[in-house]
Protein backbone atom coordinates (compact mmCIF):
# COMPACT_ATOMS: atom_id res chain seq x y z
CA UNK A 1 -118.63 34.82 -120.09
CA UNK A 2 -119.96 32.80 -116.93
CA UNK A 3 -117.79 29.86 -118.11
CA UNK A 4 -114.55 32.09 -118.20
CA UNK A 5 -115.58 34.23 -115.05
CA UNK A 6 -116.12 30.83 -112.94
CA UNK A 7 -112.42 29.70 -114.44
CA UNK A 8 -111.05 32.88 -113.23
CA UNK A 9 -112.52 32.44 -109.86
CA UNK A 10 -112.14 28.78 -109.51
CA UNK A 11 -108.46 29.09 -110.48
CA UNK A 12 -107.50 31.62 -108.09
CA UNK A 13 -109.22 29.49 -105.48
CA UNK A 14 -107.67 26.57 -106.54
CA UNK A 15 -104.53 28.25 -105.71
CA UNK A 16 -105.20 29.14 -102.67
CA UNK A 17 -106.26 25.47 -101.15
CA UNK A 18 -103.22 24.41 -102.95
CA UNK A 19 -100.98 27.03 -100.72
CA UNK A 20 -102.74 25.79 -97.32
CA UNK A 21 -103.02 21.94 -98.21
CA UNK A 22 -99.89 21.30 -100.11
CA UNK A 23 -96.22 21.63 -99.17
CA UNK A 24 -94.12 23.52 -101.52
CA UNK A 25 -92.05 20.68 -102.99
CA UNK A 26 -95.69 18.83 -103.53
CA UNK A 27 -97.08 22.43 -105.04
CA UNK A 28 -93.73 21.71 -107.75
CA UNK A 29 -95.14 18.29 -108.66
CA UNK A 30 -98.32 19.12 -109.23
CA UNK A 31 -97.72 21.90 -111.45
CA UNK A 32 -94.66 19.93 -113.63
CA UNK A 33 -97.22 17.58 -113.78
CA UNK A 34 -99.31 20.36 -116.02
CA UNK A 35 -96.26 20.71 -118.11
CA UNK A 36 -94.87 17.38 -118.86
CA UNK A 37 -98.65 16.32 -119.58
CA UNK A 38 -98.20 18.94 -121.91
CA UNK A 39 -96.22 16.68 -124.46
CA UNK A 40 -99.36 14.99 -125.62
CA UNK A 41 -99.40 17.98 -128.15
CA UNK A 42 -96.68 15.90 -129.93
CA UNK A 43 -99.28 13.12 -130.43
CA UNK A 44 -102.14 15.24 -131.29
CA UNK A 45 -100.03 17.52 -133.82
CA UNK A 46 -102.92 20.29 -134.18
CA UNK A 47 -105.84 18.35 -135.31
CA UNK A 48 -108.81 19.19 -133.24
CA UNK A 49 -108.07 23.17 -133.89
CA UNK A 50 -107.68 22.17 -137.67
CA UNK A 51 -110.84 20.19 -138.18
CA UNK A 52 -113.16 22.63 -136.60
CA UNK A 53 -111.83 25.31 -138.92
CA UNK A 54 -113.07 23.35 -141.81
CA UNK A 55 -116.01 22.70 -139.84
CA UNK A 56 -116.54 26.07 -139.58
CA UNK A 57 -116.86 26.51 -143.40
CA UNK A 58 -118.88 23.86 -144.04
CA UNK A 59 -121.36 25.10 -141.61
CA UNK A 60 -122.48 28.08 -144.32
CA UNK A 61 -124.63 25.65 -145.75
CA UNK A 62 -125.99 23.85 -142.99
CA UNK A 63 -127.60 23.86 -139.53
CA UNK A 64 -128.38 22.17 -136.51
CA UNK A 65 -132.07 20.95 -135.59
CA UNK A 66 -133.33 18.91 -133.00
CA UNK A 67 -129.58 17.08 -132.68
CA UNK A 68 -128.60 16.61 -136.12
CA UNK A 69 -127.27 18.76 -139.10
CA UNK A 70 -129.75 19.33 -142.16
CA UNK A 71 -128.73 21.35 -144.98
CA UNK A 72 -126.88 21.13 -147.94
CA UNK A 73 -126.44 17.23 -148.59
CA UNK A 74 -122.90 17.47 -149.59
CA UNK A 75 -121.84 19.85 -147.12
CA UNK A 76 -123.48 16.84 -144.33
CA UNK A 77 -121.47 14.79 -145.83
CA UNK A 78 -118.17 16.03 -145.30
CA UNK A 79 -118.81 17.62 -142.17
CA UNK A 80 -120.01 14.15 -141.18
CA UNK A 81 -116.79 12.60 -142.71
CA UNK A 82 -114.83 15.22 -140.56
CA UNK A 83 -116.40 13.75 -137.05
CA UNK A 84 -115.29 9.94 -138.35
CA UNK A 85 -111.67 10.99 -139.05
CA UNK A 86 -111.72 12.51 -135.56
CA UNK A 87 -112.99 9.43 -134.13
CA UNK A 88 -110.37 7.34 -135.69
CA UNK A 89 -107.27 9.32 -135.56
CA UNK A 90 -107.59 10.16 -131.64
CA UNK A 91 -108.82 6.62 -130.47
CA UNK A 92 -105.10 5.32 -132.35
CA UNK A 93 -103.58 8.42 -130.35
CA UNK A 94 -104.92 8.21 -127.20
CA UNK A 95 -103.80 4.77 -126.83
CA UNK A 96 -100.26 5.70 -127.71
CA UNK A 97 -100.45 8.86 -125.44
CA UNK A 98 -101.23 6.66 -122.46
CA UNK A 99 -98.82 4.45 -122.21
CA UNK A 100 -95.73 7.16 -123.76
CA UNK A 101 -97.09 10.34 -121.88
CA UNK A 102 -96.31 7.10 -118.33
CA UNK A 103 -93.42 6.64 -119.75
CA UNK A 104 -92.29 9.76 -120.29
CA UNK A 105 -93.56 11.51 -116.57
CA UNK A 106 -91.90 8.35 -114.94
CA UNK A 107 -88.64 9.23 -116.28
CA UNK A 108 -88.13 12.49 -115.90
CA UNK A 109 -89.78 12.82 -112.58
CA UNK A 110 -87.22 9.40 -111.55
CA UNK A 111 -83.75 11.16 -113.15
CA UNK A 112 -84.83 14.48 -111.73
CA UNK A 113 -84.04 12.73 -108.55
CA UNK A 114 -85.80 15.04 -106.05
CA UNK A 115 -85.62 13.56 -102.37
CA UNK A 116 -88.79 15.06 -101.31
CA UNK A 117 -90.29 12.24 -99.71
CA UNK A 118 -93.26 12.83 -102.51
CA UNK A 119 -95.61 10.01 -103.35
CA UNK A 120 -96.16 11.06 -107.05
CA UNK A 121 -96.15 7.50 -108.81
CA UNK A 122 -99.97 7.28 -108.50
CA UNK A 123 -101.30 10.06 -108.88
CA UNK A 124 -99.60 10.99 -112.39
CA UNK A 125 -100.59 7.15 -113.46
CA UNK A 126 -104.33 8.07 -112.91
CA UNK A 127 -103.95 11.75 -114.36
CA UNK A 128 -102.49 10.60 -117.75
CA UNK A 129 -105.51 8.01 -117.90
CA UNK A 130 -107.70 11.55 -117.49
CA UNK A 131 -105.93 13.33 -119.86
CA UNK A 132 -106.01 10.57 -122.49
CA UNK A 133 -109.92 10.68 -122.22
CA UNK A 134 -109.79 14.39 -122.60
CA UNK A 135 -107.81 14.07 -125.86
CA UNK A 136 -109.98 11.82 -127.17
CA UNK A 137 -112.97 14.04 -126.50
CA UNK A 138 -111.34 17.48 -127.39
CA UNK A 139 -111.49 17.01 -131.01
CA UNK A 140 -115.43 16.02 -131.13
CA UNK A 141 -116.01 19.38 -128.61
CA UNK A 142 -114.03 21.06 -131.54
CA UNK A 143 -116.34 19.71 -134.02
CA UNK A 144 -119.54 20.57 -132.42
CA UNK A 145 -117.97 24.33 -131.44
CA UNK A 146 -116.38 25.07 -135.00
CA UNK A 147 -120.22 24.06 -136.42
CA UNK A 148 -121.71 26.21 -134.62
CA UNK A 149 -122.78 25.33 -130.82
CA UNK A 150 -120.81 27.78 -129.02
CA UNK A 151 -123.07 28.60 -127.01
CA UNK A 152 -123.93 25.11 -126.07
CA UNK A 153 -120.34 23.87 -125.65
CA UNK A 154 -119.89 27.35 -123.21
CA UNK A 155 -122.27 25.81 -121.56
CA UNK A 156 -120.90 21.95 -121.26
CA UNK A 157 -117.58 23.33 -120.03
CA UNK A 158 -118.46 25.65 -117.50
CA UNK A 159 -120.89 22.76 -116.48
CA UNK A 160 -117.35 20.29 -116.41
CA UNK A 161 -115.45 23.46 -114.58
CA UNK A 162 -118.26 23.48 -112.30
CA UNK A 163 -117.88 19.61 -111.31
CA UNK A 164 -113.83 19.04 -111.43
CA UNK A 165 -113.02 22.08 -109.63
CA UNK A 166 -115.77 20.48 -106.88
CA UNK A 167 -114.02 17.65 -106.89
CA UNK A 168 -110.54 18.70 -106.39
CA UNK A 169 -111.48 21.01 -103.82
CA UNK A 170 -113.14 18.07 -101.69
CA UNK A 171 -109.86 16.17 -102.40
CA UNK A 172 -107.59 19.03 -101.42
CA UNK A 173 -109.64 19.45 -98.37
CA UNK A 174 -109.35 15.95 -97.48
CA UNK A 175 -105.85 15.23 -97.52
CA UNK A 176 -106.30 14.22 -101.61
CA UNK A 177 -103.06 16.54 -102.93
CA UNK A 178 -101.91 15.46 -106.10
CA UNK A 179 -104.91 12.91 -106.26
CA UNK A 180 -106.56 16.34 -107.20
CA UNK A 181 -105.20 17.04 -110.78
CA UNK A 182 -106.40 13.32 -111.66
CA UNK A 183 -109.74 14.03 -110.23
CA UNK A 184 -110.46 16.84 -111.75
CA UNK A 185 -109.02 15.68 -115.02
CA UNK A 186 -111.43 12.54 -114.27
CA UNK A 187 -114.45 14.46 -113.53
CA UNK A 188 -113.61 17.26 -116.67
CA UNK A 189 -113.74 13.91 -118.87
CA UNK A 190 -116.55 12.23 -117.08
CA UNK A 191 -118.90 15.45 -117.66
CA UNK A 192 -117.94 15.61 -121.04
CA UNK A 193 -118.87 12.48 -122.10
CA UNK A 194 -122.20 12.60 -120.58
CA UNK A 195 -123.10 15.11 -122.11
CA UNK A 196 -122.21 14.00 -125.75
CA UNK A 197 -124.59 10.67 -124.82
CA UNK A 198 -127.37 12.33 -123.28
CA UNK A 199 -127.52 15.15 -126.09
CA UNK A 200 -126.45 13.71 -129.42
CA UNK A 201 -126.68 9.72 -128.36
CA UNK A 202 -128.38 9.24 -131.87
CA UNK A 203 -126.16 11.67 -133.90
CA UNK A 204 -123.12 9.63 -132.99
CA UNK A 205 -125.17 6.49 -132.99
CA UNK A 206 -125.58 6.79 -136.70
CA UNK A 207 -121.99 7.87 -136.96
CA UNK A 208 -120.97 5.17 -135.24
CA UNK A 209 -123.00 2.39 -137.62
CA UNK A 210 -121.15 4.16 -140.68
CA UNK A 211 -117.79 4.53 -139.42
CA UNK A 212 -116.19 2.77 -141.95
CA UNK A 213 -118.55 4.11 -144.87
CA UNK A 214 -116.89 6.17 -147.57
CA UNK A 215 -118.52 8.32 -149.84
CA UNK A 216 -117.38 10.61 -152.60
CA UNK A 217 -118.66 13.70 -150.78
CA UNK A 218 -116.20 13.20 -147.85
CA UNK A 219 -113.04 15.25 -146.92
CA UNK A 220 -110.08 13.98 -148.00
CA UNK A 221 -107.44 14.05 -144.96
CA UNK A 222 -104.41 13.60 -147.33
CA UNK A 223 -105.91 16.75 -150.06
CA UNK A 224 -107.36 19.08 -147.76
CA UNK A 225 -106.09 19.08 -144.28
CA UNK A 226 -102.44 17.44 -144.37
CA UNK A 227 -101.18 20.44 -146.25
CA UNK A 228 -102.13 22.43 -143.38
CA UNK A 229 -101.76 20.19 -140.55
CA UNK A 230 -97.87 19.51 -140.98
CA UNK A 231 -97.72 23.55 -140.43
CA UNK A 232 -100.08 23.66 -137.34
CA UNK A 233 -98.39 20.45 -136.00
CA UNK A 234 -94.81 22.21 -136.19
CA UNK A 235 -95.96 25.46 -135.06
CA UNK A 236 -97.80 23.61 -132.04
CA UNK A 237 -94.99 21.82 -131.20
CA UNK A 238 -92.74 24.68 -131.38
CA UNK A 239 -95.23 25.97 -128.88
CA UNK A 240 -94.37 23.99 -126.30
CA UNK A 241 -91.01 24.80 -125.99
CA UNK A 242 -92.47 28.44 -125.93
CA UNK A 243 -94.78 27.76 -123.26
CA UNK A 244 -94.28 25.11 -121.19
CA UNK A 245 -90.40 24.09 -120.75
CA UNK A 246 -90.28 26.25 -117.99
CA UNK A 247 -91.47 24.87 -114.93
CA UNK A 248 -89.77 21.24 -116.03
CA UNK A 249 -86.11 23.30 -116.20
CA UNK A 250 -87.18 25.06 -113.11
CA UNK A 251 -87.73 21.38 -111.14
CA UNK A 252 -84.81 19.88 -112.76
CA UNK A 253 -82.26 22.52 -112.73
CA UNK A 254 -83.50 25.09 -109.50
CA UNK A 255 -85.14 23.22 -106.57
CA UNK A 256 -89.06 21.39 -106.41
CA UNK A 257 -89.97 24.91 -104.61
CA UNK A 258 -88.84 27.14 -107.01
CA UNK A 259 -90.64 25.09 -110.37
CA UNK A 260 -93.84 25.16 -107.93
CA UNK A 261 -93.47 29.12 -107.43
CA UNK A 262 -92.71 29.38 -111.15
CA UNK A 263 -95.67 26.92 -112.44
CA UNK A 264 -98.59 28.29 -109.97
CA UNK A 265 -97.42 31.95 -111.63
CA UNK A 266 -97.52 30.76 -114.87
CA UNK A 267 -101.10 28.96 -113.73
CA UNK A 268 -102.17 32.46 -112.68
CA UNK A 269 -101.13 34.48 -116.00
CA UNK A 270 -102.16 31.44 -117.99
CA UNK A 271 -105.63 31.58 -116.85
CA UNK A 272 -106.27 35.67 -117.62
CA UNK A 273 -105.22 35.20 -121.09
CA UNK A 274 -107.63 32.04 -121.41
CA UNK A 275 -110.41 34.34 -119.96
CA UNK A 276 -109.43 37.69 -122.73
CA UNK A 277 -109.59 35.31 -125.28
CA UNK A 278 -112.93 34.09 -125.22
CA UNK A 279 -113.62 37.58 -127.39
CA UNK A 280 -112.13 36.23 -129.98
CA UNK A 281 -112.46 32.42 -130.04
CA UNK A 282 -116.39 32.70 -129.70
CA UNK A 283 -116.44 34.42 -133.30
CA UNK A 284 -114.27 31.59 -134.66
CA UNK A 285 -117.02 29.52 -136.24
CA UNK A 286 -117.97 33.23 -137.30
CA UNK A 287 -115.39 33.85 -139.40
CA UNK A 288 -115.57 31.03 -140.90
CA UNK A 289 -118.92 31.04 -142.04
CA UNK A 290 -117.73 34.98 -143.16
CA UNK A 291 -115.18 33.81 -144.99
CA UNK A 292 -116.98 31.08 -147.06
CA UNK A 293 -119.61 33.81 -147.81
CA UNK A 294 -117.25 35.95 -149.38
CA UNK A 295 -117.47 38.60 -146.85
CA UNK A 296 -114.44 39.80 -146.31
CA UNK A 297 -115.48 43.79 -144.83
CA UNK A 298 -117.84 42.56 -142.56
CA UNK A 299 -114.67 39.75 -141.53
CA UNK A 300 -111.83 42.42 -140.64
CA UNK A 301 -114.51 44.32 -138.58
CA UNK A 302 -115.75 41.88 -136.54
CA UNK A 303 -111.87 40.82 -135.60
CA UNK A 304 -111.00 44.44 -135.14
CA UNK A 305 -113.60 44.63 -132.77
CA UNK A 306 -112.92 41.39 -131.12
CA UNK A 307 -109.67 41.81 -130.72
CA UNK A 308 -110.00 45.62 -129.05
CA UNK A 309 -112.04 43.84 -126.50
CA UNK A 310 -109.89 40.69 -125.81
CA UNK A 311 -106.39 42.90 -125.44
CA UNK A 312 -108.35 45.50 -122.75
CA UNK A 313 -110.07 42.69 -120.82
CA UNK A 314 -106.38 40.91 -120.71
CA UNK A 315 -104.95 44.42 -119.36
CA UNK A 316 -107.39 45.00 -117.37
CA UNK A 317 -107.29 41.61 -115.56
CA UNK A 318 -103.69 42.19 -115.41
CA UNK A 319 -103.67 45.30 -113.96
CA UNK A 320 -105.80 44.49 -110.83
CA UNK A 321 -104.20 41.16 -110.63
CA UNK A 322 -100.94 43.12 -110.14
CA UNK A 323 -102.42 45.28 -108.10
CA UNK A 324 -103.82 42.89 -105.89
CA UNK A 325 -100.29 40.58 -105.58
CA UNK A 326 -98.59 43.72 -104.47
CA UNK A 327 -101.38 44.19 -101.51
CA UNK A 328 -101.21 41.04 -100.31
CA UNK A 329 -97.20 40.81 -100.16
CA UNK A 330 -97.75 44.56 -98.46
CA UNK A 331 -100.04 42.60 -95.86
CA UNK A 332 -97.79 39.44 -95.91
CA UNK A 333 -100.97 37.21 -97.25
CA UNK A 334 -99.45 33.41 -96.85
CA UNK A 335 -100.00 32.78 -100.64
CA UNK A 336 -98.19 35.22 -102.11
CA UNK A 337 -94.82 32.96 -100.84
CA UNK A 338 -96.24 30.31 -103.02
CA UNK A 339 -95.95 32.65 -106.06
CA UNK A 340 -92.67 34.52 -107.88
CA UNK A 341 -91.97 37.48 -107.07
CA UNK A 342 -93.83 40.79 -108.55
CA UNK A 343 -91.00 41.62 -110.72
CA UNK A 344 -90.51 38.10 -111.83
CA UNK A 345 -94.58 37.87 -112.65
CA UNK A 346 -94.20 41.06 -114.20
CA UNK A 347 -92.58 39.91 -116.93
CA UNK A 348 -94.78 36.93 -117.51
CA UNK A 349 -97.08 39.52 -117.86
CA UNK A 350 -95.47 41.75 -120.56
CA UNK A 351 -95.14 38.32 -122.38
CA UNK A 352 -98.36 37.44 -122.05
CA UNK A 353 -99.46 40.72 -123.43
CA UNK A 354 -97.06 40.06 -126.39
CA UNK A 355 -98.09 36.40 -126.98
CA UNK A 356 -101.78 36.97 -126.98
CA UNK A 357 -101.01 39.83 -130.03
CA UNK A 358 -100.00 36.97 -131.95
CA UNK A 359 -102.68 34.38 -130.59
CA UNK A 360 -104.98 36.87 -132.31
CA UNK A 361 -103.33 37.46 -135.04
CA UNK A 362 -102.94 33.76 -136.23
CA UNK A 363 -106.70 32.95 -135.40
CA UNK A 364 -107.57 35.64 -137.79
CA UNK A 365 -105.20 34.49 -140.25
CA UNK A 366 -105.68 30.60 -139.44
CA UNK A 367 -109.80 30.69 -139.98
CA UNK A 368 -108.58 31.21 -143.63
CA UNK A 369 -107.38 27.61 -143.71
CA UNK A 370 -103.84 28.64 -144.01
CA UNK A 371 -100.44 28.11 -141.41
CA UNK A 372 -98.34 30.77 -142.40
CA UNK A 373 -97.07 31.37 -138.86
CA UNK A 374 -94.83 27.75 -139.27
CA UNK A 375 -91.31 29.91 -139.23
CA UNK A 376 -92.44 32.42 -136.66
CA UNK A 377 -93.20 29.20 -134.46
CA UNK A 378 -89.89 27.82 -134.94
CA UNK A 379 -87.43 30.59 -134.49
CA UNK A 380 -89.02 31.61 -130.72
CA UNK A 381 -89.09 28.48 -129.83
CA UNK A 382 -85.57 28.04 -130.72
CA UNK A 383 -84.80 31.18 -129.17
CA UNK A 384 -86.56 30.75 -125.89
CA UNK A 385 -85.87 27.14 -125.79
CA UNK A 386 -81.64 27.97 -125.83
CA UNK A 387 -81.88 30.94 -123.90
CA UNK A 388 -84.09 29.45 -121.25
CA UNK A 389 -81.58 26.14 -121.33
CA UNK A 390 -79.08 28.16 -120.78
CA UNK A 391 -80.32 30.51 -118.44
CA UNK A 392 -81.82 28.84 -115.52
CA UNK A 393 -78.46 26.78 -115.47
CA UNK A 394 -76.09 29.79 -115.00
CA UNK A 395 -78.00 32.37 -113.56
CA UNK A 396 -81.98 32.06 -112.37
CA UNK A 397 -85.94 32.15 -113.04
CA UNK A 398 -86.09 35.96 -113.12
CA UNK A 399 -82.92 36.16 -115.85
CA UNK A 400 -84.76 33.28 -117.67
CA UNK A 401 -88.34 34.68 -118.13
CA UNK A 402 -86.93 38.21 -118.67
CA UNK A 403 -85.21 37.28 -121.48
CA UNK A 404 -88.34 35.48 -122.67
CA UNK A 405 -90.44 38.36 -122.33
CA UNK A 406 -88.06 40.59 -124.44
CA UNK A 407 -88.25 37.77 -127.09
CA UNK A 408 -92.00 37.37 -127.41
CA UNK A 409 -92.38 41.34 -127.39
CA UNK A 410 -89.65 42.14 -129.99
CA UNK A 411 -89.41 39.10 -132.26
CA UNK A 412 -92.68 37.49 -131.59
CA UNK A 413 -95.03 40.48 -131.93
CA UNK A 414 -93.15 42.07 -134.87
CA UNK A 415 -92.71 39.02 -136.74
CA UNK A 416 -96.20 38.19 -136.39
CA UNK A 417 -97.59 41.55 -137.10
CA UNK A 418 -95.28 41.30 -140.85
CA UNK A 419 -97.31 38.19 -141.61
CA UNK A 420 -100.51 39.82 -140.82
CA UNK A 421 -99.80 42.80 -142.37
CA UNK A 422 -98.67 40.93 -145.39
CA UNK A 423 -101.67 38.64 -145.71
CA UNK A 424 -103.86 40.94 -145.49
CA UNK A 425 -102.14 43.70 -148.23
CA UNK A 426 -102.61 40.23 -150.33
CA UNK A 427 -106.27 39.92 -149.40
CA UNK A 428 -107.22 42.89 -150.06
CA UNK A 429 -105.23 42.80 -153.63
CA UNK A 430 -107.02 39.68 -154.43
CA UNK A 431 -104.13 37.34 -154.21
């Protein structure tokens, strides 16, 4: 809770030294940036969500004491095999995200040909080194949250929140402007990694000497996770095109202002929905450990319950968010210019609201070690993808994002809520 408050805060103030520090066409850089940094989900392909499901499971026969995992020997062992298969498969990834995700930005940002006098070369070369070590540390965060430590990982992010957002502000303050998503990206990494030496130096040390070790306990990736992974992958791809194309079309096809108006509103709704959720991802490793136990009462209650309490906080924070934009336009605040306007964010709301009904959903369903959301995935994004294509090119953003809110609330919602349904009429059959 004090992790997600201090995001909530630290975001909206974010914005604000962004609106009094930044011009407008450097506010649309900053936040394509966000997006097109988003592609590194096409290297990662779902992984680090994956493995600490399976963690998750494993975890009914073990425990954490003084910095290591005792228990069950042969549930050790492939929890243990889990954290080497995360070490290898992001260290080959984060190389290639580096130098492709540089690539990529470059590109774009050079065929988008915006004469806006913005110095952007730098700064995105530093923030895709930041985002590379990220990626490489997401999936051992995973690890150590999906076994268990959610309290203590809580803890290391709001402890990394607490540091980049420091940082950026000092930048912002100081003339830094896009310097400031590197930093904090930096700083987010920086924190991170610290805190995996100074707290499990040993653990990893260990892990480390038998890296290349195999042992008949261990989890095979090929078996066991690739028949869910190609799902996730697709479905996480698909996501992009649900999520994140927008600001990109907005910078290429509407003006640098109007992608940093549409990005810092998508920043804004992005955020609540990160904060609602945390009453549901914190019982993840929960569920697991439910599930593996063969309770599946106690399962549907807890998510019932969780999931009451993540869709009123999220309407709640909308509702005074909305509240708040239209008092501040009423008193012509300066940062409301920087953002859509209200009807435009209202329906990024009513999607929002729709999408995180099926965020919940698929955790539920997802903690079960099954993708069954992989056609679901693929038809919005084809949808929203086309219509958003076509839409910012022949008409604008507020045609564009109504049209994607009518999507996610029609098809996306009652799609998802089918599968759900479904799965669980076979659950409870004993399919």
């Amino acid at each position: 809770m004090l992790n997600r408050g201090w995001t909530l805060l630290a975001g909206f103030a974010t914005l604000y030294l962004i609106s009094i520090t930044m011009s407008k066409a450097e506010q649309g850089y900053y936040y394509t940036f966000s997006s097109i940094l988003a592609l590194q989900i096409f290297f990662e392909l779902g992984f680090s969500g994956i493995i600490a499901q399976f963690a998750s499971h494993e975890m009914a026969k073990l425990h954490w004491r003084g910095g290591d995992l005792t228990g069950d020997p042969q549930a050790r062992q492939r929890l243990l095999s889990l954290f080497k298969l995360a070490i290898k498969w992001y260290g080959v990834i984060s190389l290639l995200t580096v130098f492709l995700l540089n690539t990529a930005g470059f590109y774009f940002f050079n065929s988008s040909a915006r004469q806006s006098g913005v110095d952007w070369h730098l700064p995105w070369m530093l923030l895709t080194m930041g985002a590379t070590l990220n990626l490489f540390l997401s999936p051992l965060l995973a690890l150590f949250e999906g076994s268990g430590l959610v309290a203590n990982i809580s803890a290391l992010r709001l402890m990394q929140s607490i540091v980049a957002y420091s940082s950026g502000w000092l930048l912002l303050l100081n003339g830094g402007k896009l310097y400031t998503a590197a930093a904090i990206s930096i700083a987010t990494a920086g924190v991170g990694f610290y805190w995996l030496i100074k707290n499990y130096g040993v653990f990893f040390k260990t892990l480390m000497q038998n890296l290349h070790h195999r042992d008949c306990s261990q989890i095979s990736w090929r078996q066991e996770i690739w028949p869910m992974q190609w799902r996730i992958a697709l479905s996480w791809l698909s996501g992009y095109f649900i999520s994140q194309l927008f600001t990109p079309l907005a910078f290429r096809y509407q003006s640098t202002e109007a992608a940093g108006q549409l990005g810092m509103s998508l920043s804004v709704v992005t955020t609540m929905s990160t904060v609602a959720s945390a009453w549901l991802t914190t019982k993840l490793p929960g569920f697991g450990v439910l599930i593996a136990s063969r309770r599946p009462e106690e399962l549907l209650s807890l998510f019932r319950k969780s999931s009451l309490q993540s869709i009123a906080v999220l309407l709640a924070l909308h509702s005074l968010f909305f509240s708040l934009l239209l008092a501040m336009r009423h008193y012509q605040f300066t940062l409301t210019s920087r953002l859509l306007d209200p009807i435009d964010i209202l329906w990024l709301l009513l999607a929002a609201q729709a999408c995180h009904i099926v965020f919940l959903q698929a955790a539920y369903i997802r903690a079960h070690k099954i993708e069954p959301y992989l056609k679901h995935a693929i038809l919005l994004a084809t949808l929203i993808s086309s219509s958003s294509y076509y839409l910012i090119q022949h008409y604008s953003i507020r045609e564009m994002l109504a049209i994607y809110a009518i999507i996610c609330g029609t098809v996306g919602v009652g799609y998802s809520s089918y599968i759900y349904t479904n799965f669980n009429n076979r659950k409870m059959a004993g399919q």
